[in-house]
Structures are given as C-alpha cells and as structure tokens.
C-alpha atoms as a PDB file:
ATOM      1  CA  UNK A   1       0.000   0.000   0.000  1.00  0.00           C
ATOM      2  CA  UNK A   2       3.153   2.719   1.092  1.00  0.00           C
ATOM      3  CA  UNK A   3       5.473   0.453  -0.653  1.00  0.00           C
ATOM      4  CA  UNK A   4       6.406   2.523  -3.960  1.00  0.00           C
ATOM      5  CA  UNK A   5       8.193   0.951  -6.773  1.00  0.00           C
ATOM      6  CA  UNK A   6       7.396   2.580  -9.634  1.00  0.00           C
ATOM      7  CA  UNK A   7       8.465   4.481 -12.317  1.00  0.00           C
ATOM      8  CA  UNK A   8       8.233   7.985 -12.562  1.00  0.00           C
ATOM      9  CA  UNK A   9       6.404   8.045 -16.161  1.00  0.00           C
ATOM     10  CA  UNK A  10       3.929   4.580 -14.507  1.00  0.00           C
ATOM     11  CA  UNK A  11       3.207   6.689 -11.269  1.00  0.00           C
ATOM     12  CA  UNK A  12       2.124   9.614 -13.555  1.00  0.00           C
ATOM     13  CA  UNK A  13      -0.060   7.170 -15.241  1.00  0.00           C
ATOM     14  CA  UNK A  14      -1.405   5.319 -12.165  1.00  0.00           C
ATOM     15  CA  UNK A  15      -1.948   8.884  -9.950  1.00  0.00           C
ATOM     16  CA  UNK A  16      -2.826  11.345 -12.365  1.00  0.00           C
ATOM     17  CA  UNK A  17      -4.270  13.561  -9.620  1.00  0.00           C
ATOM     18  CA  UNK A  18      -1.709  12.880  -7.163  1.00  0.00           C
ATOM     19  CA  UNK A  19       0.623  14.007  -9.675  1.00  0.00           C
ATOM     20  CA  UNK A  20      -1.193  17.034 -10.758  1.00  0.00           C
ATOM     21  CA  UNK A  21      -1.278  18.176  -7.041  1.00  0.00           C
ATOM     22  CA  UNK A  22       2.015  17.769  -6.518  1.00  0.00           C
ATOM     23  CA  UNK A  23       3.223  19.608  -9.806  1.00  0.00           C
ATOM     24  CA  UNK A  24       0.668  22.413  -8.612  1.00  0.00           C
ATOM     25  CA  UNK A  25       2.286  22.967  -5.238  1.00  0.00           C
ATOM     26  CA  UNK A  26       6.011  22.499  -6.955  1.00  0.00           C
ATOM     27  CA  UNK A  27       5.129  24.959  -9.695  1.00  0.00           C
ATOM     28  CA  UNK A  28       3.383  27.395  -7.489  1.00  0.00           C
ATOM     29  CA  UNK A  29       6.330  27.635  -4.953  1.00  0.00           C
ATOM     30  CA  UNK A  30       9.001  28.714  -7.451  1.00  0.00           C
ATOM     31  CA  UNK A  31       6.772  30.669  -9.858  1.00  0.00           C
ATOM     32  CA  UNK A  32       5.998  32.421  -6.535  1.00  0.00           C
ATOM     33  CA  UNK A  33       9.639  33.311  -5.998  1.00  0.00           C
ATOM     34  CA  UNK A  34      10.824  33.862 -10.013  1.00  0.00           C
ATOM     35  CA  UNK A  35       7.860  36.354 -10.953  1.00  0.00           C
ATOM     36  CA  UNK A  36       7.802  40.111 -10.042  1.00  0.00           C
ATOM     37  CA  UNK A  37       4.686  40.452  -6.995  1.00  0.00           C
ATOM     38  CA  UNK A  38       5.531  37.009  -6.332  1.00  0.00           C
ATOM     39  CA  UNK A  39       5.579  37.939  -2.827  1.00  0.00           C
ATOM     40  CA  UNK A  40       2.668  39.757  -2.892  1.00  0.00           C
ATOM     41  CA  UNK A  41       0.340  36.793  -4.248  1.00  0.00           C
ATOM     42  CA  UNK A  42       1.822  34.490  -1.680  1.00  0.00           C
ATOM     43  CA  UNK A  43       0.562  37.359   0.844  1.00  0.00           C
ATOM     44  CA  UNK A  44      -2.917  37.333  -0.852  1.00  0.00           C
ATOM     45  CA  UNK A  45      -3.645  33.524  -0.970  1.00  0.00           C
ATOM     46  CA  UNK A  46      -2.168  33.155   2.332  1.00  0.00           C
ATOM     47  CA  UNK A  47      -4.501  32.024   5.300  1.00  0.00           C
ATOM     48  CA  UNK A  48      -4.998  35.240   7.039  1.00  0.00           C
ATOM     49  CA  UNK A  49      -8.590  35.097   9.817  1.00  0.00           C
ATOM     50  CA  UNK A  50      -8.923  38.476   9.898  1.00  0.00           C
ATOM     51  CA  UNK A  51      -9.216  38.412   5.663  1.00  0.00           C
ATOM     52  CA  UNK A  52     -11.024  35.749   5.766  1.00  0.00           C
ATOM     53  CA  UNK A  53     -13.686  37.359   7.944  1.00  0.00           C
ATOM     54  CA  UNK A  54     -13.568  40.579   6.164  1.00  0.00           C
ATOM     55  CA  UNK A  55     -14.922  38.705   3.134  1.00  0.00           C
ATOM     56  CA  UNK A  56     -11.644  37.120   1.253  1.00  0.00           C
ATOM     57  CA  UNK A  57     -12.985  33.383   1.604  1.00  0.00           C
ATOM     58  CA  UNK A  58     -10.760  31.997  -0.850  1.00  0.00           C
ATOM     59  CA  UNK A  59      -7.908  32.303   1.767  1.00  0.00           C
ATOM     60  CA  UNK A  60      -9.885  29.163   3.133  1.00  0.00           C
ATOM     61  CA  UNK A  61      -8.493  27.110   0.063  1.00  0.00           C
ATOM     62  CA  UNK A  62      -5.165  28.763  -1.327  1.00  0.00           C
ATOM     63  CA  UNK A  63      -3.476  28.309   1.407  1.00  0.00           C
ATOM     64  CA  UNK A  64      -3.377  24.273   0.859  1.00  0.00           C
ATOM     65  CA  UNK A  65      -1.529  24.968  -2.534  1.00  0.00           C
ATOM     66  CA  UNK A  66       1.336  26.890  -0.708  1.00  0.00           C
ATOM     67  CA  UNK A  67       4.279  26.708   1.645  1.00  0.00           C
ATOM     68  CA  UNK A  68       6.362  28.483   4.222  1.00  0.00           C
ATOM     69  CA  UNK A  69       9.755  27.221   2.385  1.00  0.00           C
ATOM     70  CA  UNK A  70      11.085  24.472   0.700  1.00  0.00           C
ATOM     71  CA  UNK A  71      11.174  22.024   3.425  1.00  0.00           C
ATOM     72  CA  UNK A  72       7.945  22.418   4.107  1.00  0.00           C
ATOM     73  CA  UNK A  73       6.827  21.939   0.388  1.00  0.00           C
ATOM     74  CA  UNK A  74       9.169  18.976   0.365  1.00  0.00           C
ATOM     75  CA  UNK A  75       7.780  17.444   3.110  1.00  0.00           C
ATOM     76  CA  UNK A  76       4.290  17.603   2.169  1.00  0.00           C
ATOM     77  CA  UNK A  77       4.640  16.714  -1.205  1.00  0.00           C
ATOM     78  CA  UNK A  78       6.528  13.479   0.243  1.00  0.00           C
ATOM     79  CA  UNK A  79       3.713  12.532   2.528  1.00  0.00           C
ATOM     80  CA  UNK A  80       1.544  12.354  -0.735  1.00  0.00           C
ATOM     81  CA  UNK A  81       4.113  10.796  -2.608  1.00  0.00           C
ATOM     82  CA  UNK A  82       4.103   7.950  -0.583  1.00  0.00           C
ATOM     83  CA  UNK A  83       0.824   7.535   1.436  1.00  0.00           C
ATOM     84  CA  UNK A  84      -1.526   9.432  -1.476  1.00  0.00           C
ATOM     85  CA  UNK A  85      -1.607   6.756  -4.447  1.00  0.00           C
ATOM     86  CA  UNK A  86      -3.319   3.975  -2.577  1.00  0.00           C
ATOM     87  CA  UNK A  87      -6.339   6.267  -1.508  1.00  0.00           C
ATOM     88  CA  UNK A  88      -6.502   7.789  -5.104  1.00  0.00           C
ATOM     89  CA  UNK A  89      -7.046   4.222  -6.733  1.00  0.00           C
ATOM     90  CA  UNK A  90      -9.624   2.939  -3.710  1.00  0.00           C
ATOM     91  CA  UNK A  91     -11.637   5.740  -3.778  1.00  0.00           C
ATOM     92  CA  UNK A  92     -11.254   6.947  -7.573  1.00  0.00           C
ATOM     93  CA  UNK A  93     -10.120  10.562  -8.939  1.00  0.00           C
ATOM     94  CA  UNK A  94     -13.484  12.676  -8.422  1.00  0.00           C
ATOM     95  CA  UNK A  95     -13.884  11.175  -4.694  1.00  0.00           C
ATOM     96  CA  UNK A  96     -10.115  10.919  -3.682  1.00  0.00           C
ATOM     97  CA  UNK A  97      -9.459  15.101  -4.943  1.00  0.00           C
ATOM     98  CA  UNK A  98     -13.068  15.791  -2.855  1.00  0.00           C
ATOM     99  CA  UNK A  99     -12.095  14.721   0.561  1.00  0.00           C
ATOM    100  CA  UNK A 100      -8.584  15.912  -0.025  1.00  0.00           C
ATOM    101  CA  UNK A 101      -9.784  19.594  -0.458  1.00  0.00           C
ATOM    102  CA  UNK A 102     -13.026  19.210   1.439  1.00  0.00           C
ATOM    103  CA  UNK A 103     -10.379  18.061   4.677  1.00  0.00           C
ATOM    104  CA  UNK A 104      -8.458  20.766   3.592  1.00  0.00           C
ATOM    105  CA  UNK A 105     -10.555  23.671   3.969  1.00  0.00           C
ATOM    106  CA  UNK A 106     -12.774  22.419   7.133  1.00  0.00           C
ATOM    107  CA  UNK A 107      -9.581  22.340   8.773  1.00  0.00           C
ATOM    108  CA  UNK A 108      -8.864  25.909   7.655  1.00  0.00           C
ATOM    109  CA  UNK A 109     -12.316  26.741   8.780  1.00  0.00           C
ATOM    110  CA  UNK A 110     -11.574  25.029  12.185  1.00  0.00           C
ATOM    111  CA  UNK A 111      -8.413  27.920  12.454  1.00  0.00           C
ATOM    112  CA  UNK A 112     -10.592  30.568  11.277  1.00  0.00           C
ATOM    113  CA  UNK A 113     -12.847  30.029  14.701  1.00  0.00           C
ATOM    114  CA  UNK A 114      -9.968  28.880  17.107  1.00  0.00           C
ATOM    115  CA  UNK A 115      -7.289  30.914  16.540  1.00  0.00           C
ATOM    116  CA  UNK A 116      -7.039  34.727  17.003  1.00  0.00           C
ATOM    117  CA  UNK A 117      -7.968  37.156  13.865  1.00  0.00           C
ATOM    118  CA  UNK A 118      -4.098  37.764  13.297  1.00  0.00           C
ATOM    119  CA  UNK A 119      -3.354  34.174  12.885  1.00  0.00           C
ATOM    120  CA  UNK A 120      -1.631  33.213   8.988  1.00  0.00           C
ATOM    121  CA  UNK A 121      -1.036  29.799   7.942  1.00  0.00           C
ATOM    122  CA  UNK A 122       0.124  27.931   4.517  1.00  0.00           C
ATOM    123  CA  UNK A 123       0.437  24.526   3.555  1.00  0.00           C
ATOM    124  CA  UNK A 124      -1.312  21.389   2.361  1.00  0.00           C
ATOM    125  CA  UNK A 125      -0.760  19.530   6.329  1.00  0.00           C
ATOM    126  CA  UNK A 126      -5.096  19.617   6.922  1.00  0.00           C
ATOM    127  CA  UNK A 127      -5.840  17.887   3.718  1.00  0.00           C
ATOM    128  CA  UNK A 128      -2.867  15.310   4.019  1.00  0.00           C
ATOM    129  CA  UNK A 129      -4.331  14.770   8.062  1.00  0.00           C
ATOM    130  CA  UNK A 130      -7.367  14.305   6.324  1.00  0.00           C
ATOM    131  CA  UNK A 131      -5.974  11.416   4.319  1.00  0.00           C
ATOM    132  CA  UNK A 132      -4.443   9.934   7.789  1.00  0.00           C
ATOM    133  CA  UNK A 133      -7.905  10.442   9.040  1.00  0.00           C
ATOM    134  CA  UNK A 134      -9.003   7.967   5.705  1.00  0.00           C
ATOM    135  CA  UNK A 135      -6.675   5.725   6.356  1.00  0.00           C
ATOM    136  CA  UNK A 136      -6.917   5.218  10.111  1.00  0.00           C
ATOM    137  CA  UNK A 137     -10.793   4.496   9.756  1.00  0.00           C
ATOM    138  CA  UNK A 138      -9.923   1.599   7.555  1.00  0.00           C
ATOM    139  CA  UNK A 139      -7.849   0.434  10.097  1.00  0.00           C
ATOM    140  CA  UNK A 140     -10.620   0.628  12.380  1.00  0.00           C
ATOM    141  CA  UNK A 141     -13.211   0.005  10.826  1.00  0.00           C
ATOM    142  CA  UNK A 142     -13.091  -1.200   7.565  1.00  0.00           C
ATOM    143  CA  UNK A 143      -9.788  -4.119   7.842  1.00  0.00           C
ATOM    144  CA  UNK A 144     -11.684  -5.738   4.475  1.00  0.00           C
ATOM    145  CA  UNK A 145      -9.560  -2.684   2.168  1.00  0.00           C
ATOM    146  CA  UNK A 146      -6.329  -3.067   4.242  1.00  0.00           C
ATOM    147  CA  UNK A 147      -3.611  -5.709   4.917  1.00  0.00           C
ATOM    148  CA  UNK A 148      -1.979  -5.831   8.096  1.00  0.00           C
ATOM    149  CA  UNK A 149       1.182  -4.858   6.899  1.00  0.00           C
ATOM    150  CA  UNK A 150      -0.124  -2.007   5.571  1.00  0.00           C
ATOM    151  CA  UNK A 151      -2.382  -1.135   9.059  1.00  0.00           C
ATOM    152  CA  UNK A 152       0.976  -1.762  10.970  1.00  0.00           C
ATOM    153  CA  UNK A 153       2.726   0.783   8.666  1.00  0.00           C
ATOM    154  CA  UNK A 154       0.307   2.982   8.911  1.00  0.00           C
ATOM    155  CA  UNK A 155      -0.669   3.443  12.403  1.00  0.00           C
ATOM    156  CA  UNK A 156       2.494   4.345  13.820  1.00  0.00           C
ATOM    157  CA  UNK A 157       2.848   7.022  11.124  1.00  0.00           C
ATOM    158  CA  UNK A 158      -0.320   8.711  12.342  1.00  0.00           C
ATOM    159  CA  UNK A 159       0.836   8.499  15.480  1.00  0.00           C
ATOM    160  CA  UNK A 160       3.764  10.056  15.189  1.00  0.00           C
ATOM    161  CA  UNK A 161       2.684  12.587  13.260  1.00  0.00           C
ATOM    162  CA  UNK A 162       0.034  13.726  15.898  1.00  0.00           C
ATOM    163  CA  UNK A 163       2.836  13.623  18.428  1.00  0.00           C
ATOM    164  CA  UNK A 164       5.038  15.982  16.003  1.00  0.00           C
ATOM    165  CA  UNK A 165       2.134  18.545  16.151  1.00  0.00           C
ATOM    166  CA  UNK A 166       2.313  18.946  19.559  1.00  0.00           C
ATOM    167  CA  UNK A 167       5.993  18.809  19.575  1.00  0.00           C
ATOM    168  CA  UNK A 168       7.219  21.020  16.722  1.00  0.00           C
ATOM    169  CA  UNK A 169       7.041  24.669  16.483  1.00  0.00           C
ATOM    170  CA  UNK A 170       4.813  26.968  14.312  1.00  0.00           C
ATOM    171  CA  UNK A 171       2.381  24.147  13.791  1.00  0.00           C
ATOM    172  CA  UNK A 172      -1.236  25.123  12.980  1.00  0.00           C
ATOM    173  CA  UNK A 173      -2.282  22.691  15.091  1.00  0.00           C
ATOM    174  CA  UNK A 174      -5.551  22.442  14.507  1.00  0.00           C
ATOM    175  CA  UNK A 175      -5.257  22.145  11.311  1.00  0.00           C
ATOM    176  CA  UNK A 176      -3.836  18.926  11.865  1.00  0.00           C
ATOM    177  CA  UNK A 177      -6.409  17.894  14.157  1.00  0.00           C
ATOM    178  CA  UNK A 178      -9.764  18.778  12.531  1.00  0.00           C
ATOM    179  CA  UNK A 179      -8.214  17.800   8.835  1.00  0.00           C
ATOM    180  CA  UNK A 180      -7.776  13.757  10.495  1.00  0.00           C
ATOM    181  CA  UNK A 181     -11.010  14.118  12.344  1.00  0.00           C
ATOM    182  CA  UNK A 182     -13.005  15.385   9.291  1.00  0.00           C
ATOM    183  CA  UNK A 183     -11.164  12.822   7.010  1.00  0.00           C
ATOM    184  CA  UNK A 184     -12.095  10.188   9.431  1.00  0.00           C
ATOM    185  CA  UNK A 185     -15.405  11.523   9.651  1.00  0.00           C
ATOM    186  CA  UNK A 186     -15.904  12.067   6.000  1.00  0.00           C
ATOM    187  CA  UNK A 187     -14.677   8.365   5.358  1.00  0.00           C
ATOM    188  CA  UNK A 188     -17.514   6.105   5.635  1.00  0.00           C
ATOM    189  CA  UNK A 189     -19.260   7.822   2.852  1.00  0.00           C
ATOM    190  CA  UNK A 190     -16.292   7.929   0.414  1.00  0.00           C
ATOM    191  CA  UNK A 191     -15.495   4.576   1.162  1.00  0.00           C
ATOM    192  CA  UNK A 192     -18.387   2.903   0.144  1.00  0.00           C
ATOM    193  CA  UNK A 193     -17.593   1.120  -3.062  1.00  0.00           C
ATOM    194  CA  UNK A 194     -14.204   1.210  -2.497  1.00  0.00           C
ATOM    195  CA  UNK A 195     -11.752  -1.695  -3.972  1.00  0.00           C
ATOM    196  CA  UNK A 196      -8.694  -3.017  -1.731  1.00  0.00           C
ATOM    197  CA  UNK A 197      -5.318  -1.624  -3.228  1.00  0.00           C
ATOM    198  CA  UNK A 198      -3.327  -4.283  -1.759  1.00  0.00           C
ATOM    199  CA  UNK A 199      -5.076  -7.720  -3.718  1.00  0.00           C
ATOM    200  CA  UNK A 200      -3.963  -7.033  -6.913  1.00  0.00           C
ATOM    201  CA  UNK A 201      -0.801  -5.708  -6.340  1.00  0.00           C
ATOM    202  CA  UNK A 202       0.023  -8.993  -3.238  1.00  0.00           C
ATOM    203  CA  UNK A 203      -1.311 -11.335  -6.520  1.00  0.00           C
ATOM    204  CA  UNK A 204       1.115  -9.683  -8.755  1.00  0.00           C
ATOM    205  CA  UNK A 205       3.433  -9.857  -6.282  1.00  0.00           C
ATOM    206  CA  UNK A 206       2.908 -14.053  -5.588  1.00  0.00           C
ATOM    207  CA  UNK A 207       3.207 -14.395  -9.411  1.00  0.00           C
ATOM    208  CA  UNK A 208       6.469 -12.978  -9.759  1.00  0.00           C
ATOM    209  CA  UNK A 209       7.819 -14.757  -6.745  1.00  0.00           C
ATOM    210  CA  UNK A 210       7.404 -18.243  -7.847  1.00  0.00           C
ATOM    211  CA  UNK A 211       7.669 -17.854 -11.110  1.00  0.00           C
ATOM    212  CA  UNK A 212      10.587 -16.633 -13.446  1.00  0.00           C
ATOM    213  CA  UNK A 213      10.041 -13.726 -15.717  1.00  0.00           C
ATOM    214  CA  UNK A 214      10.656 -16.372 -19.322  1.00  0.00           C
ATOM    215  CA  UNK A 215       9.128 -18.926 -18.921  1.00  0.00           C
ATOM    216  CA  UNK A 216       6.475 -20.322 -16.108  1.00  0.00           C
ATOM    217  CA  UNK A 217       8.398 -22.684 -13.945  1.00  0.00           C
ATOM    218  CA  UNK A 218       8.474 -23.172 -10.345  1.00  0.00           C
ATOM    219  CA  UNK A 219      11.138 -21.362  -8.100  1.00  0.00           C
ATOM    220  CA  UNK A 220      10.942 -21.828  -4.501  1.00  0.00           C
ATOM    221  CA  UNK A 221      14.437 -19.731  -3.702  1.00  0.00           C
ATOM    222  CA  UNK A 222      12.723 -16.622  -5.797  1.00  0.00           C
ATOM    223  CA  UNK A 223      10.119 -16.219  -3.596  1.00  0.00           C
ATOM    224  CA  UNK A 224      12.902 -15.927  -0.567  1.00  0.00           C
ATOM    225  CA  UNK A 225      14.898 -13.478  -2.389  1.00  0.00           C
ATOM    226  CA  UNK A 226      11.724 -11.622  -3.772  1.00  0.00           C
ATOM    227  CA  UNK A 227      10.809 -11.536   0.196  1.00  0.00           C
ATOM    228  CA  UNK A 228      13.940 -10.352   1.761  1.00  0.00           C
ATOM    229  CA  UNK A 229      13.986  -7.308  -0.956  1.00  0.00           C
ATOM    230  CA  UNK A 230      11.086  -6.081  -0.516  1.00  0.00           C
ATOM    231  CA  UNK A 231      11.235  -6.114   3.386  1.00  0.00           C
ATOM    232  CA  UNK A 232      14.474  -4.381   3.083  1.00  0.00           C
ATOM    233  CA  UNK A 233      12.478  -1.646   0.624  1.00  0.00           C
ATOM    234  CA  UNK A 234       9.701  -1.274   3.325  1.00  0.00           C
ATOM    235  CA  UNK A 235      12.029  -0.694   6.298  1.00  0.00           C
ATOM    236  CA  UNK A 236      13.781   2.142   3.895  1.00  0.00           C
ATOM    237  CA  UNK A 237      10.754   3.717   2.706  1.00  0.00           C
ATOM    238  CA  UNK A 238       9.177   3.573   6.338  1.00  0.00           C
ATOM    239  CA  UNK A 239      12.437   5.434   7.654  1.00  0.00           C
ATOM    240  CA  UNK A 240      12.071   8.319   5.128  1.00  0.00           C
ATOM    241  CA  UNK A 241       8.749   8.660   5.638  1.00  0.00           C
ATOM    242  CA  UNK A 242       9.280   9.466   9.276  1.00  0.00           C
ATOM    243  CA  UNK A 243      12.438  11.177   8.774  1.00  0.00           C
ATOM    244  CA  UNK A 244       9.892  13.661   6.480  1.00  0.00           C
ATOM    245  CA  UNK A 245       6.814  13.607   9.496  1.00  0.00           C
ATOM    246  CA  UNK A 246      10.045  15.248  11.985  1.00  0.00           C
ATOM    247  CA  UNK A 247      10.940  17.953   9.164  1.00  0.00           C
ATOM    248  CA  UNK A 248       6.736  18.068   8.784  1.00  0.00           C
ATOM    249  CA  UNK A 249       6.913  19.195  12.914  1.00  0.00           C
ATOM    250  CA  UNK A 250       9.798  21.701  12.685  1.00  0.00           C
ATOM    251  CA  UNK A 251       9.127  23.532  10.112  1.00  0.00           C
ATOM    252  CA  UNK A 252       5.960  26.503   9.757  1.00  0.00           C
ATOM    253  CA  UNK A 253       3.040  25.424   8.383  1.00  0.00           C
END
C-alpha cells in the first residue's frame, strides 16, 4: 500500500491527480519566488482570519496549494508521494481530490474560529491529516480494504505525526487535528464502493515470486529473495517517511 516501486512516467499514469497536485504545489512555490509580486500573491492567498472574515474566503483554500519554504513543500509533497496513491485508486479521482480539499478547507475553517484574527497559515498539512484520518478508519473500521502490513505501517505514522504537532514549532495545530477528524469523519461515505489496493498488487506480487520472468516454472528460492527485498524496501521507505513527518513538525506550516 506505502510500498512505492514505480516508475516515474507509470506513477504519472497510475496517480494522475496525485501528480497534478504535486506539480501544482512544486510549480506554485518557485513561480511564486521567479515572478515580479511574487511575494505579494503568496501574501494574498495566504490564510490570514482576519481576511477571511472581512470577506476574502478563498484564503480558506489557497493556502493548501502553498508553503512556508522548501522544506515544508518537500515534506508535504513526500507525505503524498508515498501515502496518497493507494487512496486515489480505492476511492477513484473525483472522490479521492473531494475529501482531499473538502479536509483541507474544514480544517482551515476550524483555524478561522480557534485561533485569534491575526493568525496566517500555509500549507497542504489539513488535507494530508485528512488522508491519515481515511486511512486510520480503515484500520478501524473497515480491515476488508487493508492488509496488516499495511495497518501496521500505517498506524504508527499517524501516530507520530500527531505527536510531532504537539511537539514542533509553528504548527497550525488544529489544522492537523480537525483535517484527520473530518477525514475520518468524511470516510464512511467515500469509502463505500471502495476496492482493496493491496489484492492485486500482493497477486502480482505471488506471481512474480514463484515464477521466473521467461518462462512459467516453479522457483521456490525466488520467492525468498523476492521476500527479503522487498522487506528491506519497506524498512527504507518507512524510515524516510518518518524522517519527512520530523521535518513536517519543525518547520511553519
């Protein structure tokens, strides 16, 4: 499920929306910082409660397409990078890029009405909670469209994410809060009809094992070597996706 292996041209295939997200932050960031008045439209998409309750209510959206620096656009983008594709193919484009900015701006909305009129905030952290928030229902709830690798992956991630929140400065905190609650709110509904990610990848995965890639023949000592390889991958990719939830709680959001 967080295990990626692709290519770069089959993940743009696979994620299409992922990967349009993720070139929209990217090119938004430095187009921000090449253009004359870059600054200045940073400034004006920027979360901002006192704009947003003199009437500028798209400040409850842009600021999910921008960052604080390149860390923090790093680190987000990452998160999706790695945790992201799985939702997009369970829940299918329209629904996956719904509760992504639905989480996104509920959590802004959540700021608006707990934190002071001078508060600002960027960055895409509410919607990418709101993912966490997916993904821990399943856990809970719905164990059918997740393998317990995956759940034991996953779990700890959310937790220490939560725990960064608390322990990192400049965190809009309750962004991160209300965007899991509201994505595991939201989840139910958007996961009815959903289709497991993990079956037809572990199938593909049992295929290759025991069988070489010429001809179909039976090879027991594949499937230990196709085992140990992958474990190895997981424990790497696991690693550097905490190593990017500590930047995610040190940096501004």
């Amino acid at each position: 499920m967080f295990h990626r292996n692709e290519t770069f041209s089959s993940y743009i295939r696979n994620y299409p929306v992922i990967t349009a997200i993720i070139a929209t932050n990217v090119i938004i960031y430095f187009l921000f910082l090449i253009i004359p008045y870059g600054g200045w439209l940073h400034y004006s998409g920027m979360g901002w409660n006192a704009a947003i309750l003199a009437g500028e209510y798209w400040r409850l959206v842009t600021p999910i397409f921008l960052h604080g620096g390149l860390f923090h656009l790093f680190s987000n983008m990452f998160a999706l990078l790695i945790f992201a594709p799985a939702l997009e193919v369970m829940l299918g484009k329209r629904k996956f890029v719904t509760i992504y900015l639905i989480s996104g701006v509920l959590a802004n909305v959540a700021t608006l009405f707990l934190e002071s009129p001078s508060y600002t905030h960027v960055g895409a952290s509410g919607s990418i909670f709101g993912l966490f928030g997916v993904f821990l229902f399943m856990y809970l709830y719905r164990k059918d469209l997740m393998d317990s690798q995956s759940g034991q992956t996953i779990l700890p991630i959310i937790v220490i994410s939560v725990i960064m929140t608390f322990v990192g400065s400049h965190i809009n905190i309750f962004a991160h809060l209300f965007g899991l609650l509201f994505g595991f709110l939201l989840a139910p509904s958007f996961l009815k009809g959903a289709r497991p990610f993990y079956s037809q990848q572990t199938t593909s995965r049992v295929r290759r094992a025991y069988f070489d890639d010429d001809e179909i023949q039976f090879n027991p000592q594949r499937w230990k070597r196709a085992n140990s390889n992958r474990k190895l991958k997981k424990v790497l990719w696991v690693l550097a996706a905490i190593i990017a939830i500590i930047l995610l709680g040190t940096i501004q959001l």
